[in-house]
Structures are given as C-alpha cells and as structure tokens.
N, C-alpha and C. Protein backbone atom coordinates (compact mmCIF):
# COMPACT_ATOMS: atom_id res chain seq x y z
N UNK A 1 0.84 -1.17 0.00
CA UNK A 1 0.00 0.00 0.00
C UNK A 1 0.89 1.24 0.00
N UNK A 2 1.47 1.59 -0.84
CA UNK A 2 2.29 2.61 -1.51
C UNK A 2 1.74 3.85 -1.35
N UNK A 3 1.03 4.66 -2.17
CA UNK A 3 0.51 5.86 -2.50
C UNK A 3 0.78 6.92 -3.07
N UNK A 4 0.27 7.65 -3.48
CA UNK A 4 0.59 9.03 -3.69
C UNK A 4 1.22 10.03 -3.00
N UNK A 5 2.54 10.49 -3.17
CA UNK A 5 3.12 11.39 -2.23
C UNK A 5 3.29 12.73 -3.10
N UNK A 6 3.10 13.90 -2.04
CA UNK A 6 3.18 15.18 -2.54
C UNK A 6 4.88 15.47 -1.57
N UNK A 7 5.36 15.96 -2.46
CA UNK A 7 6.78 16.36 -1.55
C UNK A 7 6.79 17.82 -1.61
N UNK A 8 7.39 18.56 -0.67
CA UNK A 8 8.01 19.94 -0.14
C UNK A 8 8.63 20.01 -0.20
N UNK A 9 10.21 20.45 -0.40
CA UNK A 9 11.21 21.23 -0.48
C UNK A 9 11.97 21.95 -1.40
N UNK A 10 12.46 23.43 -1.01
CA UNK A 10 12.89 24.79 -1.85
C UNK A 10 14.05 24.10 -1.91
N UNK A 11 15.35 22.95 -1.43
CA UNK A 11 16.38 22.48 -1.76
C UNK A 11 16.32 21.81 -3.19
N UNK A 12 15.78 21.87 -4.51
CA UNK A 12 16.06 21.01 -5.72
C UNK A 12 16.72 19.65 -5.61
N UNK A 13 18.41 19.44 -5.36
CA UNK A 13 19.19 18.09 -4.77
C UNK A 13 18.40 17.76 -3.81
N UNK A 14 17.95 18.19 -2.88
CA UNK A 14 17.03 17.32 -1.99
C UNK A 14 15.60 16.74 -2.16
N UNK A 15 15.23 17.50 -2.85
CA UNK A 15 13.69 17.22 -3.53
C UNK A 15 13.42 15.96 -4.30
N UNK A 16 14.96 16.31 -5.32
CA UNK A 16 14.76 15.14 -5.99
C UNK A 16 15.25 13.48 -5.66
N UNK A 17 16.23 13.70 -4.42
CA UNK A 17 16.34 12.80 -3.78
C UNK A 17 15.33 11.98 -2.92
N UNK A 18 14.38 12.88 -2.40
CA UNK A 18 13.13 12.53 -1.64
C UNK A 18 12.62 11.79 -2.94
N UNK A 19 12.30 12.36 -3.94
CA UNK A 19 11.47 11.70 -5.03
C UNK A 19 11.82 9.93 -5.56
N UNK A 20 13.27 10.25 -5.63
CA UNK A 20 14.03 9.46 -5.93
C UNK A 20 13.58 7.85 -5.05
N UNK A 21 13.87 8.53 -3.62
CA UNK A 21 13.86 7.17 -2.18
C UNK A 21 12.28 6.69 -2.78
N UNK A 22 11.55 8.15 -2.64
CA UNK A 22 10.21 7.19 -2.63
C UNK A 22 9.92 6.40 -3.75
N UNK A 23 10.33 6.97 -5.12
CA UNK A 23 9.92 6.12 -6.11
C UNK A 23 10.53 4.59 -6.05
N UNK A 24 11.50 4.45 -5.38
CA UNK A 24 12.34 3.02 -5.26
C UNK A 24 11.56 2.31 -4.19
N UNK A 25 10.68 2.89 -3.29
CA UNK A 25 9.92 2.31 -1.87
C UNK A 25 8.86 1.91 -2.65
N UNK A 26 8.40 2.31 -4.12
CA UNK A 26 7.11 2.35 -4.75
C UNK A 26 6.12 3.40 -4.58
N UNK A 27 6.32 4.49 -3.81
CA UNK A 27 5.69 5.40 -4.26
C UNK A 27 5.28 6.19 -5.29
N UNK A 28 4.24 6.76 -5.41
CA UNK A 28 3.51 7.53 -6.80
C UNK A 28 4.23 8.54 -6.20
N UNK A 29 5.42 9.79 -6.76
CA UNK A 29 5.30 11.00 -6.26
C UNK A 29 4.54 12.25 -7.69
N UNK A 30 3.56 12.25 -7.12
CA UNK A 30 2.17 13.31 -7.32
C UNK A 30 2.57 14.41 -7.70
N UNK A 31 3.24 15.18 -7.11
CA UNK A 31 3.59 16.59 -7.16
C UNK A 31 4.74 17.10 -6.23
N UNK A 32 5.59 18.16 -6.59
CA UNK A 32 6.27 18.38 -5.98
C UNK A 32 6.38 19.91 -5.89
N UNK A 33 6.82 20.19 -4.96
CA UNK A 33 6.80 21.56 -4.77
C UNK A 33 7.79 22.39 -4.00
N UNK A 34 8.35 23.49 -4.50
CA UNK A 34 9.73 24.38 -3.78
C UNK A 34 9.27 25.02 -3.07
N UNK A 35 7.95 25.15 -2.55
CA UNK A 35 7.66 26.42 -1.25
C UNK A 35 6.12 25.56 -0.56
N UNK A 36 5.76 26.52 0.26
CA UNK A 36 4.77 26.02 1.22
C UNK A 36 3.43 26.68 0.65
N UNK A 37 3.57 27.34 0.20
CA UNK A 37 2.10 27.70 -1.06
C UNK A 37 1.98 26.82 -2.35
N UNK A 38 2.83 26.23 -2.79
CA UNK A 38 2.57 25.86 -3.60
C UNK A 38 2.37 24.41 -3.57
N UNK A 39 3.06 24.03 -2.06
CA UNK A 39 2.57 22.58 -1.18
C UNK A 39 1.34 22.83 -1.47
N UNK A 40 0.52 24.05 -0.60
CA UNK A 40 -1.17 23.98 -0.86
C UNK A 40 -1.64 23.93 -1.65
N UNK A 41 -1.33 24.77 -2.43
CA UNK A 41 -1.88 24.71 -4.15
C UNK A 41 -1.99 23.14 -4.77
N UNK A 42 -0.68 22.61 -4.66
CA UNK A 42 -0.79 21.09 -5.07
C UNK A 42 -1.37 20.14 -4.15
N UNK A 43 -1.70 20.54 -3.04
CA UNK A 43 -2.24 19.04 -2.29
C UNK A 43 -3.74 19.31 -2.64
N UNK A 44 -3.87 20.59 -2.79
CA UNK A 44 -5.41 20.48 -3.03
C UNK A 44 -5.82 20.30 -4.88
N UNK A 45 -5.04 20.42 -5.40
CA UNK A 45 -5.09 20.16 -7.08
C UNK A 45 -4.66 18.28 -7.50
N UNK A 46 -4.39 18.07 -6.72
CA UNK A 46 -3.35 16.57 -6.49
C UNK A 46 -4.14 15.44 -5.88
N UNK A 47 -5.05 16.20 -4.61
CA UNK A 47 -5.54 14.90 -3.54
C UNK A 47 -3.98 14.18 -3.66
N UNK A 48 -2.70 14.35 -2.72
CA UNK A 48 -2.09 13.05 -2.60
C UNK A 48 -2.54 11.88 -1.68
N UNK A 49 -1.97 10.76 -1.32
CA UNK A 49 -2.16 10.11 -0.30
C UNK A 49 -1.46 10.47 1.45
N UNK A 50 -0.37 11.20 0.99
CA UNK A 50 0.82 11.27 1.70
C UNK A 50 1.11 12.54 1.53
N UNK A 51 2.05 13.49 2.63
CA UNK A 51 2.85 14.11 2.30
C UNK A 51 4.08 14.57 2.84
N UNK A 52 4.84 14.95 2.38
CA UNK A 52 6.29 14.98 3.33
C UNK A 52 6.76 16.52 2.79
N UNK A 53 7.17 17.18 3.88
CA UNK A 53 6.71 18.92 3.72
C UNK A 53 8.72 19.19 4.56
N UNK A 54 9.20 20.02 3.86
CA UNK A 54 10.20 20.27 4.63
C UNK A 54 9.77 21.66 5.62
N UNK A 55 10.18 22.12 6.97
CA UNK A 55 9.75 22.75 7.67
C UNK A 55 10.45 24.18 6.80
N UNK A 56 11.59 24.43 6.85
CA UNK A 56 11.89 26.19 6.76
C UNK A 56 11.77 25.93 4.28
N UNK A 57 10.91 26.93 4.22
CA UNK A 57 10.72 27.03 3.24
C UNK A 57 10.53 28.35 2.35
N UNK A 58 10.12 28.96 2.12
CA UNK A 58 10.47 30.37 1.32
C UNK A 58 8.62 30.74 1.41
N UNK A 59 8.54 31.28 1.21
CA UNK A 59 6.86 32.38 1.33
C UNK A 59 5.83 31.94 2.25
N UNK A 60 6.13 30.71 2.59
CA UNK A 60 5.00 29.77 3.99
C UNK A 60 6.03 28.14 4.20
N UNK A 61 6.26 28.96 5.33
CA UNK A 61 6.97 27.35 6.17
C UNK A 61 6.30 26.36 6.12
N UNK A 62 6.97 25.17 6.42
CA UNK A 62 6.15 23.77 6.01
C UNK A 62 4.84 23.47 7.07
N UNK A 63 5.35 24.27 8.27
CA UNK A 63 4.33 24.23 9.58
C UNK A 63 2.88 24.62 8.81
N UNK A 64 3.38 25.37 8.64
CA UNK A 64 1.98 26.35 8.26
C UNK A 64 0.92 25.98 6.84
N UNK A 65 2.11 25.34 6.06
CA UNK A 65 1.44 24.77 4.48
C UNK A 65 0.58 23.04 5.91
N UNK A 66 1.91 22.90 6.04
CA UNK A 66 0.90 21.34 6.42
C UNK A 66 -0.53 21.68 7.48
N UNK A 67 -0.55 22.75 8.20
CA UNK A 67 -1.78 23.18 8.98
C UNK A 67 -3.22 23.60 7.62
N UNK A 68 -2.63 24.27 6.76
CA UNK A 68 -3.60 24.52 6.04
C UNK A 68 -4.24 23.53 4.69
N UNK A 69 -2.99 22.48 4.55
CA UNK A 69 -3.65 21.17 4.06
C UNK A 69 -4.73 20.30 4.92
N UNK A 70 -4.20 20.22 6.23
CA UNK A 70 -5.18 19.43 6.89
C UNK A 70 -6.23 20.40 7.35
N UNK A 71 -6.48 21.05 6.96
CA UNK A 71 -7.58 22.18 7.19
C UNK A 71 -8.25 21.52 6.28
N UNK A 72 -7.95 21.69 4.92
CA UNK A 72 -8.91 21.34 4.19
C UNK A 72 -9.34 19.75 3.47
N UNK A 73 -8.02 18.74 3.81
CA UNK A 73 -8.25 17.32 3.55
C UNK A 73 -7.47 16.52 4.45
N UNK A 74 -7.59 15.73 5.37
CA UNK A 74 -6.52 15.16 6.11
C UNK A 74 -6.11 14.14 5.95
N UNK A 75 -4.72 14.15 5.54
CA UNK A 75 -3.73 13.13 5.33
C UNK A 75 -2.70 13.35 6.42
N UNK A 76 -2.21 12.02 6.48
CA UNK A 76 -0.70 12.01 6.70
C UNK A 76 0.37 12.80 6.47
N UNK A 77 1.20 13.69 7.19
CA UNK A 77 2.46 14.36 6.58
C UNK A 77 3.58 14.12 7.45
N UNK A 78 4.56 13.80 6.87
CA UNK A 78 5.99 14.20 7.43
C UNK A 78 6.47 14.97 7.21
N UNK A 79 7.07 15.90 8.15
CA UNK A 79 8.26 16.82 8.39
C UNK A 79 9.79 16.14 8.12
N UNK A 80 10.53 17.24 7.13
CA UNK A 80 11.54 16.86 7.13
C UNK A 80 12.54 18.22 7.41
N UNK A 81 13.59 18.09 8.23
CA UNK A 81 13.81 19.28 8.39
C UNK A 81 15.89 19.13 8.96
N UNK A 82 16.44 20.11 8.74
CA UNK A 82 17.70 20.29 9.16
C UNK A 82 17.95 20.24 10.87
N UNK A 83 16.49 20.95 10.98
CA UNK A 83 16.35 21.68 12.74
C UNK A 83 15.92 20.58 13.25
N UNK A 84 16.30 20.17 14.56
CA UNK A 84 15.80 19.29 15.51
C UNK A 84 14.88 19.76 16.76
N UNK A 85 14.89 21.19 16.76
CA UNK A 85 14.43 22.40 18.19
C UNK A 85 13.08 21.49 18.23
N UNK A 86 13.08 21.92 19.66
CA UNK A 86 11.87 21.43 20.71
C UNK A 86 10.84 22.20 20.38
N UNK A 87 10.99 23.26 19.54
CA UNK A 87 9.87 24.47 19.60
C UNK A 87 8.97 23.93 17.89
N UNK A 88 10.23 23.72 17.10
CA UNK A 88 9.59 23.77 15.78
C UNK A 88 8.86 22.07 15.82
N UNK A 89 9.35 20.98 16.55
CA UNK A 89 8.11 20.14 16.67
C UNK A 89 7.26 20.26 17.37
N UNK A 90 7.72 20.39 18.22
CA UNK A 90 6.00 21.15 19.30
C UNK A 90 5.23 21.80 18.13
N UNK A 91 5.56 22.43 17.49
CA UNK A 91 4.17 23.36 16.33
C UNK A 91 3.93 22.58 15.48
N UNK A 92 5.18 21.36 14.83
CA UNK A 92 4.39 20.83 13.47
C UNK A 92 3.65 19.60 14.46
N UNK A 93 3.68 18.85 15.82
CA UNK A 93 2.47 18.37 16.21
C UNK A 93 1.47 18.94 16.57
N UNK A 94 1.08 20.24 17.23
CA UNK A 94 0.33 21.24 17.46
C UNK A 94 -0.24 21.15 16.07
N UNK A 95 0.34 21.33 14.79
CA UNK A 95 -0.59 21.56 13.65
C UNK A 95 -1.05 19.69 12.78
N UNK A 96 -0.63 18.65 13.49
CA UNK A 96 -1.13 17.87 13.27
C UNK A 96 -0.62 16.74 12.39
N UNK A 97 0.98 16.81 12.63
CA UNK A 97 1.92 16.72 11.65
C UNK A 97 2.10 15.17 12.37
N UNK A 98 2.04 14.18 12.07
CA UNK A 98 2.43 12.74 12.35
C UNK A 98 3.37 12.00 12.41
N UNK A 99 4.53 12.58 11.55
CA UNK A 99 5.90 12.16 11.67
C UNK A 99 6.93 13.42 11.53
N UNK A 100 8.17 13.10 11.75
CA UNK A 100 9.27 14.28 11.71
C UNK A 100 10.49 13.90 11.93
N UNK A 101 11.22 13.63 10.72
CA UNK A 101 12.54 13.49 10.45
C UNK A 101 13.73 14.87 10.16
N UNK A 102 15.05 14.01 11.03
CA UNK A 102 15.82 15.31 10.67
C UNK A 102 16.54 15.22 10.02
N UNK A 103 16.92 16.05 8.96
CA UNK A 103 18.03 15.55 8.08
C UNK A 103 19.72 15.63 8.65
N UNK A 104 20.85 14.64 7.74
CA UNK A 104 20.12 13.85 6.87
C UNK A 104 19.54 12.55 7.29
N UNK A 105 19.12 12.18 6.62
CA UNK A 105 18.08 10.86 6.63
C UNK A 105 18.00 10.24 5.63
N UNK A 106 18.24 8.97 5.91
CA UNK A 106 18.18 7.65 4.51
C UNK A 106 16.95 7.31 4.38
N UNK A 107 16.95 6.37 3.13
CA UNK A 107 15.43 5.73 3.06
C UNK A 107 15.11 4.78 3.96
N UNK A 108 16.06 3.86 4.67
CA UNK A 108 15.15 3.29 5.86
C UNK A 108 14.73 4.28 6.86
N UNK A 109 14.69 5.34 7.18
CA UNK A 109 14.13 6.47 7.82
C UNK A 109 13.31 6.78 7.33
N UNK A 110 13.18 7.48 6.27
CA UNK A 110 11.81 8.03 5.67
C UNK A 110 10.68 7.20 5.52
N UNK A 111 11.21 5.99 4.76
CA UNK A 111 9.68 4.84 4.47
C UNK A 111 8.98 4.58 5.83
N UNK A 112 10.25 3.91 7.32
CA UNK A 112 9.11 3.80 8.14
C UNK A 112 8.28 4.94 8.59
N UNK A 113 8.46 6.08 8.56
CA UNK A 113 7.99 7.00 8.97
C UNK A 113 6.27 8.00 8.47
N UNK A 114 6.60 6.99 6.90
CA UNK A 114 5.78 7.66 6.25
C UNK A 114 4.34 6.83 6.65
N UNK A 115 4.94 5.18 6.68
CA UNK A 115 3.91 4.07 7.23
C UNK A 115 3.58 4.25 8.63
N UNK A 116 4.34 5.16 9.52
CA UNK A 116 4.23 4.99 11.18
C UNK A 116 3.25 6.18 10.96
N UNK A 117 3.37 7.26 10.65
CA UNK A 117 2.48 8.45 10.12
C UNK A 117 1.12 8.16 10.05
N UNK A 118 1.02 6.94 8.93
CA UNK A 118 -0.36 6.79 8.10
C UNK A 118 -1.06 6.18 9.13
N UNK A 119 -0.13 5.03 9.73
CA UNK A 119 -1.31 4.02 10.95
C UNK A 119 -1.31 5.21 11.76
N UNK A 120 -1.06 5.95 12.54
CA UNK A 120 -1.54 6.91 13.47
C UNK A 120 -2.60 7.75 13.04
N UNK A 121 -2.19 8.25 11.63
CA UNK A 121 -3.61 9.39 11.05
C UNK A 121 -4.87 7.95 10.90
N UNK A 122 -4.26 6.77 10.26
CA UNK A 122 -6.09 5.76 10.01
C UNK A 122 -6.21 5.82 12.05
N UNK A 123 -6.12 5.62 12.69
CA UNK A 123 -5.88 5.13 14.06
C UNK A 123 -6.90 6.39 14.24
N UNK A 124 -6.33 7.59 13.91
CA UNK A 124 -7.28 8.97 14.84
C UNK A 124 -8.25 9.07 13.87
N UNK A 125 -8.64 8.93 12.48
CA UNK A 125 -9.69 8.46 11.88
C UNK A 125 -10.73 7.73 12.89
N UNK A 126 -10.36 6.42 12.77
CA UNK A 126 -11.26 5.60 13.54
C UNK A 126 -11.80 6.29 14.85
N UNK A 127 -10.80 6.80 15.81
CA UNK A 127 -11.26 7.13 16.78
C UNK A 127 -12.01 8.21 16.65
N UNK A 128 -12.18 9.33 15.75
CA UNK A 128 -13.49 10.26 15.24
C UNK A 128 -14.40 9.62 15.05
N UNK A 129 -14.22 9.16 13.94
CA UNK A 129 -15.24 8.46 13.41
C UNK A 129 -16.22 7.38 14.63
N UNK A 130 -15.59 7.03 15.76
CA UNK A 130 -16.45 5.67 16.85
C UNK A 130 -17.12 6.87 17.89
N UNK A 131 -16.27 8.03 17.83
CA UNK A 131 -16.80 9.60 18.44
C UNK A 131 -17.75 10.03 18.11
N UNK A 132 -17.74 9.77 16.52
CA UNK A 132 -18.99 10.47 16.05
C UNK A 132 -20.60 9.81 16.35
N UNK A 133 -20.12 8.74 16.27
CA UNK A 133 -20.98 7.72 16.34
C UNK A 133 -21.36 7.27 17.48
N UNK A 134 -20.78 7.77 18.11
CA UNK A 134 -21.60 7.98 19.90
C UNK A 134 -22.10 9.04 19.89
N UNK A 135 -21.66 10.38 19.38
CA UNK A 135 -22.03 11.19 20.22
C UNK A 135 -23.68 11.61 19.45
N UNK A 136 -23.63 10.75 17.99
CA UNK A 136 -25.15 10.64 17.00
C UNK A 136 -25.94 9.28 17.59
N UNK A 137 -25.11 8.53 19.07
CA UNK A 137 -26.56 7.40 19.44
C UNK A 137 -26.85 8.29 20.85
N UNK A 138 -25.65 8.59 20.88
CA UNK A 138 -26.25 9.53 22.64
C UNK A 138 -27.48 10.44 22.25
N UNK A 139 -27.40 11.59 20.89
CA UNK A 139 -28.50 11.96 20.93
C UNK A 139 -29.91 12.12 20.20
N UNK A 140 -29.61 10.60 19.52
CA UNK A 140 -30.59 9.90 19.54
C UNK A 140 -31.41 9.54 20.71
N UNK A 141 -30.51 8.90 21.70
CA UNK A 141 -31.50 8.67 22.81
C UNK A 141 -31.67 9.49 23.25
N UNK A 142 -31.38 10.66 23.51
CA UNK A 142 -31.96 11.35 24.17
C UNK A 142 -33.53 12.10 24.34
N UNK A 143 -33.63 11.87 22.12
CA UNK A 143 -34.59 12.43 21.57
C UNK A 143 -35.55 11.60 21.76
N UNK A 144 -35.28 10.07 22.20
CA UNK A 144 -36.29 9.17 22.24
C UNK A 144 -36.93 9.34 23.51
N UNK A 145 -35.68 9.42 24.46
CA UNK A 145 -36.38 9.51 25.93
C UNK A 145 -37.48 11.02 25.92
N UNK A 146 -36.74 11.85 25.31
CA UNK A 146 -37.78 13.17 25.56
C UNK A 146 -39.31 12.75 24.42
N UNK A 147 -39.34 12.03 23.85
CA UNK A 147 -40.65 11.82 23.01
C UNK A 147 -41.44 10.67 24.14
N UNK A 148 -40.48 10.10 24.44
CA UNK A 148 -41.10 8.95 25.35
C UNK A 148 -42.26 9.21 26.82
N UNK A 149 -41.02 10.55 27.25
CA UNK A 149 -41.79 11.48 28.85
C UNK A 149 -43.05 11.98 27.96
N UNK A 150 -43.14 12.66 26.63
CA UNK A 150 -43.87 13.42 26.30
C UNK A 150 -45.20 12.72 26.32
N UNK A 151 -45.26 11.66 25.48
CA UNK A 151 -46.59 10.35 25.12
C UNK A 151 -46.95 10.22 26.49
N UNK A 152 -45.97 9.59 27.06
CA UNK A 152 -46.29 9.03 29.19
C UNK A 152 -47.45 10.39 29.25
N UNK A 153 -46.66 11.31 29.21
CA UNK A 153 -47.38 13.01 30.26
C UNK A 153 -48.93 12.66 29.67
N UNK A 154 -48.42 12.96 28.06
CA UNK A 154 -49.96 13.32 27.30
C UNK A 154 -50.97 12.26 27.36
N UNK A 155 -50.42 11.06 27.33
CA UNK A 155 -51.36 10.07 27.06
C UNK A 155 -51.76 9.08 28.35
N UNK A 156 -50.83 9.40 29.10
CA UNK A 156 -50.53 8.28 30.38
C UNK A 156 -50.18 7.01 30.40
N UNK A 157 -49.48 6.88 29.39
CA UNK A 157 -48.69 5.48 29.22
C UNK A 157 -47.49 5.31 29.65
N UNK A 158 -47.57 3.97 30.08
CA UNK A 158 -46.38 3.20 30.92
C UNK A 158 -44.98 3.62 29.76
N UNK A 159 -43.85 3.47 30.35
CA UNK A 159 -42.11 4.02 29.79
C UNK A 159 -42.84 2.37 28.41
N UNK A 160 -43.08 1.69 29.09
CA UNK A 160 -42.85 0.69 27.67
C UNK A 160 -43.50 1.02 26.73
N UNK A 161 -44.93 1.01 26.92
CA UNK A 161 -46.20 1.41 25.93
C UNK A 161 -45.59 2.61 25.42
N UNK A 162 -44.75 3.61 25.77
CA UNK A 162 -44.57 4.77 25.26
C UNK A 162 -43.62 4.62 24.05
N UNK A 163 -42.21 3.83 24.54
CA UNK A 163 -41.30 3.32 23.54
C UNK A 163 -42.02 2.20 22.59
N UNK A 164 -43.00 1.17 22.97
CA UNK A 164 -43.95 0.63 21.84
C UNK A 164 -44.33 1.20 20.58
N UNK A 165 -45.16 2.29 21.51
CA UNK A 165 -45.87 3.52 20.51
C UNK A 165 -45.60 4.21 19.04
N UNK A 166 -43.64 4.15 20.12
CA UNK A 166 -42.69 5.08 18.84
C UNK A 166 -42.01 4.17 18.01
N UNK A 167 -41.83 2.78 18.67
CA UNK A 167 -41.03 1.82 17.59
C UNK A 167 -42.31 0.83 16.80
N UNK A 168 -43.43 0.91 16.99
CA UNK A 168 -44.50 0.82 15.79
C UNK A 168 -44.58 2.15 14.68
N UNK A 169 -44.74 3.40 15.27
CA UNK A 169 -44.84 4.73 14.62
C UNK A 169 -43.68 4.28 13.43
N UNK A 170 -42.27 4.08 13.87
CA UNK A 170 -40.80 3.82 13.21
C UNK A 170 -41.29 2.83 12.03
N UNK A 171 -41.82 1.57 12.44
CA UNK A 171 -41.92 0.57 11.56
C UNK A 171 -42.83 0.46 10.41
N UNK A 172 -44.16 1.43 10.95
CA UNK A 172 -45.17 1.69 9.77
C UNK A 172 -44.39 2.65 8.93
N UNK A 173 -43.59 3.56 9.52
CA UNK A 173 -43.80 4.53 8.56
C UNK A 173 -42.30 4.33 7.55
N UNK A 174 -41.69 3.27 8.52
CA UNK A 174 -39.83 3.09 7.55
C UNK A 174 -39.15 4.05 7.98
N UNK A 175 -39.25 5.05 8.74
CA UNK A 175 -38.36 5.62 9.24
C UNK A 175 -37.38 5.41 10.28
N UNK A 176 -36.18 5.78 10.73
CA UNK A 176 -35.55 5.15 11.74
C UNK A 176 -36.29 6.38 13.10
N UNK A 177 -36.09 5.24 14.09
CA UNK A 177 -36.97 5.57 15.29
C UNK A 177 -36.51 6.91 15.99
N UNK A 178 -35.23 7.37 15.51
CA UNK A 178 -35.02 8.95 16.30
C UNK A 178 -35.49 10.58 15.54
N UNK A 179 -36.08 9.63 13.70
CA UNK A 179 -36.74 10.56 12.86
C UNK A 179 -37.75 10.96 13.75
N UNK A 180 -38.78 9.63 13.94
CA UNK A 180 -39.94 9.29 14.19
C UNK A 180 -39.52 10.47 15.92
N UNK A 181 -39.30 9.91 16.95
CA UNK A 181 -39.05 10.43 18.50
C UNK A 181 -38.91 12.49 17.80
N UNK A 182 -37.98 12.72 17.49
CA UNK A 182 -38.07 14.09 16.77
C UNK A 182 -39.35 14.81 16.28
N UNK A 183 -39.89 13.98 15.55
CA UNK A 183 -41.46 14.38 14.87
C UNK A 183 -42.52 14.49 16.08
N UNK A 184 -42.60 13.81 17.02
CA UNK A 184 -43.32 14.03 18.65
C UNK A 184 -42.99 15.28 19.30
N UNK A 185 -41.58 14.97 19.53
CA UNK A 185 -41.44 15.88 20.18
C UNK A 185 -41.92 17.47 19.45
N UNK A 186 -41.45 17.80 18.30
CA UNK A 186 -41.81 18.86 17.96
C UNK A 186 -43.30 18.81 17.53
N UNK A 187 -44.10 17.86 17.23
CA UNK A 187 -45.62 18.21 17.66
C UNK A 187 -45.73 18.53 18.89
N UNK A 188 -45.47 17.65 20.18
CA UNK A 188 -45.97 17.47 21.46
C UNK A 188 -45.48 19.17 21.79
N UNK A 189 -43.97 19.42 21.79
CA UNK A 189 -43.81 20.87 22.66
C UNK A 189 -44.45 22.13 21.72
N UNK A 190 -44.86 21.86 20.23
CA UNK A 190 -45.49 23.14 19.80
C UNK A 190 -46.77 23.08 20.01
N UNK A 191 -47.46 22.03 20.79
CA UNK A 191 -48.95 22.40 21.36
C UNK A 191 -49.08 22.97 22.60
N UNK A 192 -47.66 22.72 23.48
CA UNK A 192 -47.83 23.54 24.71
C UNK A 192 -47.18 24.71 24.60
C-alpha cells in the first residue's frame, strides 16, 4: 500500500532525492513543490495520499502549508527538516503533523515514517469516526427519551407502551426511530 506522495522542499538536490527514495519504496510522487504555497496549491489540485513537507521554506513554512492542508483534507504528513528544536516540533504536532525526520536521513528512515504516520492518522480516523458515532446514538436517545416522557405526560402510558408507541410509529412509517421520537417531540412541545 504505496501511494501518492506530494513532496516539499525549496532544496532542488534534496527534492529530488526525496522523489528518488520514494519512487524506489514504490511510491507515486504526485507533485512536488519548492515552497509552502505551492505545497497547498498542489495538495489540493493533487488529492495526494501522503505528504512529506520540509519545515523552513520560502513564502509559507512547512508548519503552516501542512496546517492549512489538513484544514482542508486530512492526510498524513511528514516533516523533514535540518532543525531538531523542541519548539519547531511542538508546532508541526500542534498543527497535526504525524511524523518528523531530521536531516540527513536515509530511506530506511523516511519509508518507516511515512507508514508509522499513516497508521496513526487511520488510528485517529477511527477514533473520530467511533466519536462520532456515539455522540449521533447519545443523541438519539436522548430524543427518544424526551418523546417517550412526552406520550407518558400526554397520554398516560407506561415508559414501555410509550417506547412501543414510537417503535411501531418507526416501523409503519420506515423511518428510523429517532426521525420518528423528533417528529413528537416537535408536535408534542409546539402544542404547549
């Protein structure tokens, strides 16, 4: 599982060396680019899979190109950089940066890094994504329980008969049951 890589760096000999490692690892390299605007320009003209961004760059540092890629699509990126400072990784993880190599660096450096990168970005994927998906059953139920008190109040039916009520309502009509709990509630509270 190879991919598409977008590369960063204003060094030319280094650029094309990056290009070089990856194409021998089997990478697609996508696009390449000498500055940190034109990183953006191409990751968003490109969709790569990957990207590897050098940090000090000419009109927008790599910090800042890789913050405004994952702004708008999130992938994987590595930092590649001369500097090792405590300050400039603190910001490219602050902006969401997954790996960070210092030069120089061989290709057994770069490849694992690019794969240690990707399982961490699928890894925080998933964990959104199982986030999201709680936090759309949490309020689901919630909408059920508030349709549920509502039927009980109005009608005087038992917590079961009430959830009965709404998961027949669900089944006649094919809708899923927190459409259905929603549609109560906003009848039930716009009559009082």
């Amino acid at each position: 599982m190879a991919g598409r890589v977008l590369i960063a760096e204003d060094e030319t000999i280094i650029r094309l060396d990056l290009a070089d490692m990856l194409r021998r690892a089997g990478f697609e390299v996508c696009a390449q680019a000498r500055d940190g605007v034109e990183a953006v320009e191409l990751a968003r003209a490109e969709a790569p899979d990957v990207a590897v961004l050098d940090v000090k760059m000419p009109r927008l540092d790599g910090i800042e190109a890789a913050r405004r890629i994952l702004d708008e699509r999130p992938i994987p990126i590595v930092m590649v950089t001369a500097y090792g400072q405590d300050e400039l990784v603190s910001r490219a993880v602050d902006a969401g940066v997954f790996g960070y190599l210092v030069k120089p660096f061989r290709e057994s450096d770069l490849v694992p890094a690019i794969h240690t990168a990707r399982a961490r970005h699928d890894e925080l994927a998933a964990l959104r994504e199982e986030a999201n998906s709680l936090a759309d059953a949490l309020a689901a139920r919630k909408v059920i329980e508030r349709a549920k008190g509502l039927l009980m109040q109005r009608d005087g039916l038992s917590e079961d008969d009430a959830f009965a009520r709404l998961r027949k309502a669900s089944q006649v009509s094919g809708r899923p049951l927190r459409v259905v709990a929603e549609a109560v509630v906003a009848t039930l509270v716009e009559k009082t």
